[in-house]
Protein backbone atom coordinates (compact mmCIF):
# COMPACT_ATOMS: atom_id res chain seq x y z
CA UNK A 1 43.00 -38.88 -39.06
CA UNK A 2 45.49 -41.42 -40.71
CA UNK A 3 46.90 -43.73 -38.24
CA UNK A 4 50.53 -42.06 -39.28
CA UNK A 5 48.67 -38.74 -38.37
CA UNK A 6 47.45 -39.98 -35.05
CA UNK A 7 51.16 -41.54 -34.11
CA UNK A 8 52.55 -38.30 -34.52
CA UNK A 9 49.82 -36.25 -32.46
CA UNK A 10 50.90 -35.32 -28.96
CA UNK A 11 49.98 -37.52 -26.46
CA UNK A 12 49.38 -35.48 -23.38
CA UNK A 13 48.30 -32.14 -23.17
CA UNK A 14 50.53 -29.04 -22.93
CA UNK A 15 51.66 -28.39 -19.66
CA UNK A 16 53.80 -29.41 -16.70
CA UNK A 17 53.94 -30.86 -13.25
CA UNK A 18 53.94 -28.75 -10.45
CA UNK A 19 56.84 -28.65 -8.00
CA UNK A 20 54.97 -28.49 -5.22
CA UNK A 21 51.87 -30.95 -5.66
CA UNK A 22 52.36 -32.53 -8.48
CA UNK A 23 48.97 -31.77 -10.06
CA UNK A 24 49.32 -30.66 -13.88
CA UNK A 25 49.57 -27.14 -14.83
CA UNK A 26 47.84 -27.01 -18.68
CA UNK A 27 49.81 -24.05 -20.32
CA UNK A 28 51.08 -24.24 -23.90
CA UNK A 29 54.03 -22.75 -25.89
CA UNK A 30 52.00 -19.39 -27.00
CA UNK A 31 50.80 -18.85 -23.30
CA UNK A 32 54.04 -18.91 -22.23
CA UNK A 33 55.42 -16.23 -24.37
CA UNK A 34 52.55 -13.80 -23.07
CA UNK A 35 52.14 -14.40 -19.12
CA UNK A 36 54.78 -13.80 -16.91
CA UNK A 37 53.06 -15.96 -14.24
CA UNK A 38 51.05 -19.19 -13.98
CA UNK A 39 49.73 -20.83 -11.38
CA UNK A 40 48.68 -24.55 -9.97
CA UNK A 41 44.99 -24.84 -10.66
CA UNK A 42 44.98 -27.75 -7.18
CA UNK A 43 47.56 -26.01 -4.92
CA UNK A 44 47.49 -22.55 -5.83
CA UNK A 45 51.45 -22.39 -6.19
CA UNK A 46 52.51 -19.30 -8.56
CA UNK A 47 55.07 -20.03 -11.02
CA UNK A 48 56.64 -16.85 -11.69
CA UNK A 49 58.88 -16.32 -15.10
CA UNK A 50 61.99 -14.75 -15.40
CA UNK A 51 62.18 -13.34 -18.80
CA UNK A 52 65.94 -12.32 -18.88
CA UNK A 53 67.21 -15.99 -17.37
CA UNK A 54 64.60 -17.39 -20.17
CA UNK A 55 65.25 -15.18 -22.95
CA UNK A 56 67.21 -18.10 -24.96
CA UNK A 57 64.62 -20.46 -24.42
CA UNK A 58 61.81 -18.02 -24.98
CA UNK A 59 63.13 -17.44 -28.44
CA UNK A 60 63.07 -20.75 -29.11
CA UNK A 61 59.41 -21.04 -27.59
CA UNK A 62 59.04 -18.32 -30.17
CA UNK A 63 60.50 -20.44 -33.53
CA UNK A 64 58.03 -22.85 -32.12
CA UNK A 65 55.27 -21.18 -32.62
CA UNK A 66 56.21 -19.48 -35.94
CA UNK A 67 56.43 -23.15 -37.35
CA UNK A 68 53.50 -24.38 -35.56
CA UNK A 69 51.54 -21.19 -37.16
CA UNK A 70 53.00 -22.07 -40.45
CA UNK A 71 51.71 -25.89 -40.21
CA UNK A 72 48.32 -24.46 -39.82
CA UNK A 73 48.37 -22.75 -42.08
CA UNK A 74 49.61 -25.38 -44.80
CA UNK A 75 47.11 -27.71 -43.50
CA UNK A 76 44.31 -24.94 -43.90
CA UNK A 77 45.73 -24.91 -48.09
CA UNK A 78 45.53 -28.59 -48.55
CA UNK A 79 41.73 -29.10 -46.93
């Protein structure tokens, strides 16, 4: 990878902190769209998701993933 490429790689894993312990919870944009729970892999806390208070941000989750899909895919053409 280019360095150009490398600055503009994520830097941490998907995911978040948990609320509770603080231990990171690795879930990315597409697993969010599909579970409607997730939990702390240290603690055990369940994180549960409430579609209908997400629903704007779950569409967005859902442009997200329609461009990330479409990078790949472009990428995959120019190898």
């Amino acid at each position: 990878m280019t360095d150009k490429a490398n600055s503009m790689a994520p830097q941490t894993a998907p995911g978040l902190p948990c609320p509770a312990c603080g231990a990171r919870i690795d879930i990315d944009v597409r697993e969010l769209l599909i579970q409607d729970s997730f939990a702390c892999p240290a603690c055990g806390l369940t994180l549960d998701l409430d579609r209908k208070r997400s629903e704007r941000a779950l569409r967005a989750a859902e442009k997200v993933v329609v461009a990330m899909q479409e990078i790949d895919d472009l990428k995959k053409r120019w190898r």
